[in-house]
N, C-alpha and C. Protein backbone atom coordinates (compact mmCIF):
# COMPACT_ATOMS: atom_id res chain seq x y z
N UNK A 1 -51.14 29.57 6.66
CA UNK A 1 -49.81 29.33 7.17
C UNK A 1 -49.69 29.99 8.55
N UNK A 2 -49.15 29.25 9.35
CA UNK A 2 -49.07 30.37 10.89
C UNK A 2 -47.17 30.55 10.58
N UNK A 3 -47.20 31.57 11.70
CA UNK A 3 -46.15 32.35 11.52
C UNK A 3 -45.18 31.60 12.85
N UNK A 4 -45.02 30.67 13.05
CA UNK A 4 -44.58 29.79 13.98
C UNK A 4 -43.32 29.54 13.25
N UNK A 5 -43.00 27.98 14.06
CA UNK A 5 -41.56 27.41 14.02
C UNK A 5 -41.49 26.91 12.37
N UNK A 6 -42.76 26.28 11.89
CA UNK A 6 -42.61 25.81 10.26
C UNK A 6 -42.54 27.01 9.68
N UNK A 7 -42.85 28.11 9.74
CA UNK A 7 -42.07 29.32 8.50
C UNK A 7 -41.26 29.82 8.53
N UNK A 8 -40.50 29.39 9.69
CA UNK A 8 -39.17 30.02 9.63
C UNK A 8 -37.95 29.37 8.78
N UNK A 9 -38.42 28.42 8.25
CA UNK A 9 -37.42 27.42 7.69
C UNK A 9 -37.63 27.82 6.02
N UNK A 10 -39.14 28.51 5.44
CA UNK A 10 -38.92 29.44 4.44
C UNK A 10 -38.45 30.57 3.95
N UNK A 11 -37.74 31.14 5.12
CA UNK A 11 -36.82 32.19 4.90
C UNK A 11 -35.51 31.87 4.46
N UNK A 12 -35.47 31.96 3.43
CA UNK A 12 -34.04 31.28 2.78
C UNK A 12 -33.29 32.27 1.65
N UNK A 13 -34.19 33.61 1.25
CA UNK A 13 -33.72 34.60 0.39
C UNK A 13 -33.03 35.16 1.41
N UNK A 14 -31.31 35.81 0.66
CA UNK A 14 -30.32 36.81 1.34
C UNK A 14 -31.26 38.29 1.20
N UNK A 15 -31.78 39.13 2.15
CA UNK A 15 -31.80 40.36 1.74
C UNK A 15 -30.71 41.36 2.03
N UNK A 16 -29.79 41.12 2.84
CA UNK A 16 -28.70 41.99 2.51
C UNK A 16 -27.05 41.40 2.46
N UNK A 17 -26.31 42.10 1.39
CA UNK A 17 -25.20 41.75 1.41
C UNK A 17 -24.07 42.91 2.21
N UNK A 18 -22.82 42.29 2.04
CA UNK A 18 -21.72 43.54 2.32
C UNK A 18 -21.89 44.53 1.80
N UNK A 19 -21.49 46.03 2.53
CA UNK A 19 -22.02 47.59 2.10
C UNK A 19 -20.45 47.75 1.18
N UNK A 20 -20.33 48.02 0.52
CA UNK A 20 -19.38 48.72 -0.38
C UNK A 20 -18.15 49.66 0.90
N UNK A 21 -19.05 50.68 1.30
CA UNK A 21 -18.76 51.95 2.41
C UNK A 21 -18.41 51.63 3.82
N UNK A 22 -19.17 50.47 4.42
CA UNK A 22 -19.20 50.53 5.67
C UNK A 22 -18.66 48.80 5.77
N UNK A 23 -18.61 48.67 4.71
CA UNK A 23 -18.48 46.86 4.85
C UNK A 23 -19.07 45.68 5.91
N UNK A 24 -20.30 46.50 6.78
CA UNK A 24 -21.20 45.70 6.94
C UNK A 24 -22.16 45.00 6.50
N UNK A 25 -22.67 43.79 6.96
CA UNK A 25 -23.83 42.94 5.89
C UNK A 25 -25.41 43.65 6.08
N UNK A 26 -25.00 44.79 5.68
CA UNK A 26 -26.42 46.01 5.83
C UNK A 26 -26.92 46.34 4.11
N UNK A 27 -26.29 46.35 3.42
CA UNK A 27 -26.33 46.42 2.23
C UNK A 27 -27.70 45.63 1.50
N UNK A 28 -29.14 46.16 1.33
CA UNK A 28 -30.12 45.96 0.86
C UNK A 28 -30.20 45.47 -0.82
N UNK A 29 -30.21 44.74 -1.03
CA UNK A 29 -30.24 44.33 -2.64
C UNK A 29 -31.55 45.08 -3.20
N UNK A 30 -32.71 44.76 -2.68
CA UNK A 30 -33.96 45.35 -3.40
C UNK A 30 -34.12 47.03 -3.31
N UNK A 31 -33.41 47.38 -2.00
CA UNK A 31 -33.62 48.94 -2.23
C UNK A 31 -32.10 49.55 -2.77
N UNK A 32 -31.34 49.15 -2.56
CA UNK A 32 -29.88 49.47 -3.22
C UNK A 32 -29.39 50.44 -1.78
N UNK A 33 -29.71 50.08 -0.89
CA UNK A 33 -29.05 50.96 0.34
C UNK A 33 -28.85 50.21 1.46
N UNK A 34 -28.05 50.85 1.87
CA UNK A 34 -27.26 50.39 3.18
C UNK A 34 -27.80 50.88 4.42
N UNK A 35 -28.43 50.02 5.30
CA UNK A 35 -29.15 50.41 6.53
C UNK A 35 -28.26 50.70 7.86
N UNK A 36 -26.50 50.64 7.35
CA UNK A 36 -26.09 50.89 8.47
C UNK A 36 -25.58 52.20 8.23
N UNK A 37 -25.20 52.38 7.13
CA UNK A 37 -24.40 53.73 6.35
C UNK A 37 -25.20 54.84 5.54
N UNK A 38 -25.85 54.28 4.93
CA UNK A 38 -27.05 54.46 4.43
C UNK A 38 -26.53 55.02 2.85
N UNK A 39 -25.74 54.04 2.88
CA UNK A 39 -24.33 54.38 1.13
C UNK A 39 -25.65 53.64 0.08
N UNK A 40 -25.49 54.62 -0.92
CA UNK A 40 -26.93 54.49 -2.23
C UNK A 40 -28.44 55.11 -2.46
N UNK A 41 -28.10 56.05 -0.63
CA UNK A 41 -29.16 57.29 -0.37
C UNK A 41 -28.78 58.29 0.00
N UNK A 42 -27.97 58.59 0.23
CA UNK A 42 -26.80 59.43 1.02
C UNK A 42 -25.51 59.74 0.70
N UNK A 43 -25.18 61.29 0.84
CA UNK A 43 -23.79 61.21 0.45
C UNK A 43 -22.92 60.72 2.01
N UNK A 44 -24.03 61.77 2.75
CA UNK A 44 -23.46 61.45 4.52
C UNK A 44 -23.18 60.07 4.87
N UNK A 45 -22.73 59.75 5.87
CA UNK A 45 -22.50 59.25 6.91
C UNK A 45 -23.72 58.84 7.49
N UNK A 46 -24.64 57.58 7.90
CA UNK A 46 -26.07 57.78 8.94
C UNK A 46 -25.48 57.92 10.06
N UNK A 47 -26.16 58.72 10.91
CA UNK A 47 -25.89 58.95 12.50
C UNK A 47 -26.96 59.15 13.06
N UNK A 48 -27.18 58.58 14.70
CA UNK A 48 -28.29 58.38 15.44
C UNK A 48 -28.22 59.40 16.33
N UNK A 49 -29.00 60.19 16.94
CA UNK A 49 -28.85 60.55 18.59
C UNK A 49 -28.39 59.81 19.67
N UNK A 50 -29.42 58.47 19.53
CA UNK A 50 -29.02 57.88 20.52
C UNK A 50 -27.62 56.64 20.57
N UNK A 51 -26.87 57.33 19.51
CA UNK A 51 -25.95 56.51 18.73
C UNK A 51 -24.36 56.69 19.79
N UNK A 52 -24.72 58.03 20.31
CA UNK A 52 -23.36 59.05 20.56
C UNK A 52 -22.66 58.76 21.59
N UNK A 53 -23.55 58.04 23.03
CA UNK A 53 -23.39 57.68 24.12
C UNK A 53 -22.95 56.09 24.24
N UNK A 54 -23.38 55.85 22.94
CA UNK A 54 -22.94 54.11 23.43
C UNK A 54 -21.12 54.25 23.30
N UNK A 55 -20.46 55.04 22.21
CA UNK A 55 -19.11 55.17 22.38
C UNK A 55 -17.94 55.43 23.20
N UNK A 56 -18.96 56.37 24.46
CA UNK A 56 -18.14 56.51 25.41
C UNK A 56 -18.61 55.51 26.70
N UNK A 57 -19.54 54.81 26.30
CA UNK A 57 -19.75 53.69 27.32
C UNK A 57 -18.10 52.75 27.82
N UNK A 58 -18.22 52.53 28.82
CA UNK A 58 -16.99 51.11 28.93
C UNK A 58 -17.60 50.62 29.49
N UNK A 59 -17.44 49.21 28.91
CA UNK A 59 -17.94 47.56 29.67
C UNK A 59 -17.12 46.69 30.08
């Protein structure tokens, strides 16, 4: 199989739904965690370093 334009049309499984916590569509079914919140591994909050600066950005 090449990894071209015909396999992309076999991607048809959801792997993530809405997060419970963060109510983004980050919510992992197979690992039970949330890649934006990281709610089902964590009691925290996830936070980046390079997360901190985009907030005080204006565009």
């Amino acid at each position: 199989m090449t990894k071209g334009t015909p396999s992309q049309g076999k991607r048809q499984k959801r792997v993530h739904t809405v997060c419970r916590r963060c109510g983004k569509v980050s919510f992992n079914y197979a690992k039970k965690t949330c890649a934006a919140c990281g709610f089902g591994r964590s009691a925290k909050l996830n936070k980046w370093g390079w997360h901190s600066h985009l907030a005080r950005q204006t565009w």
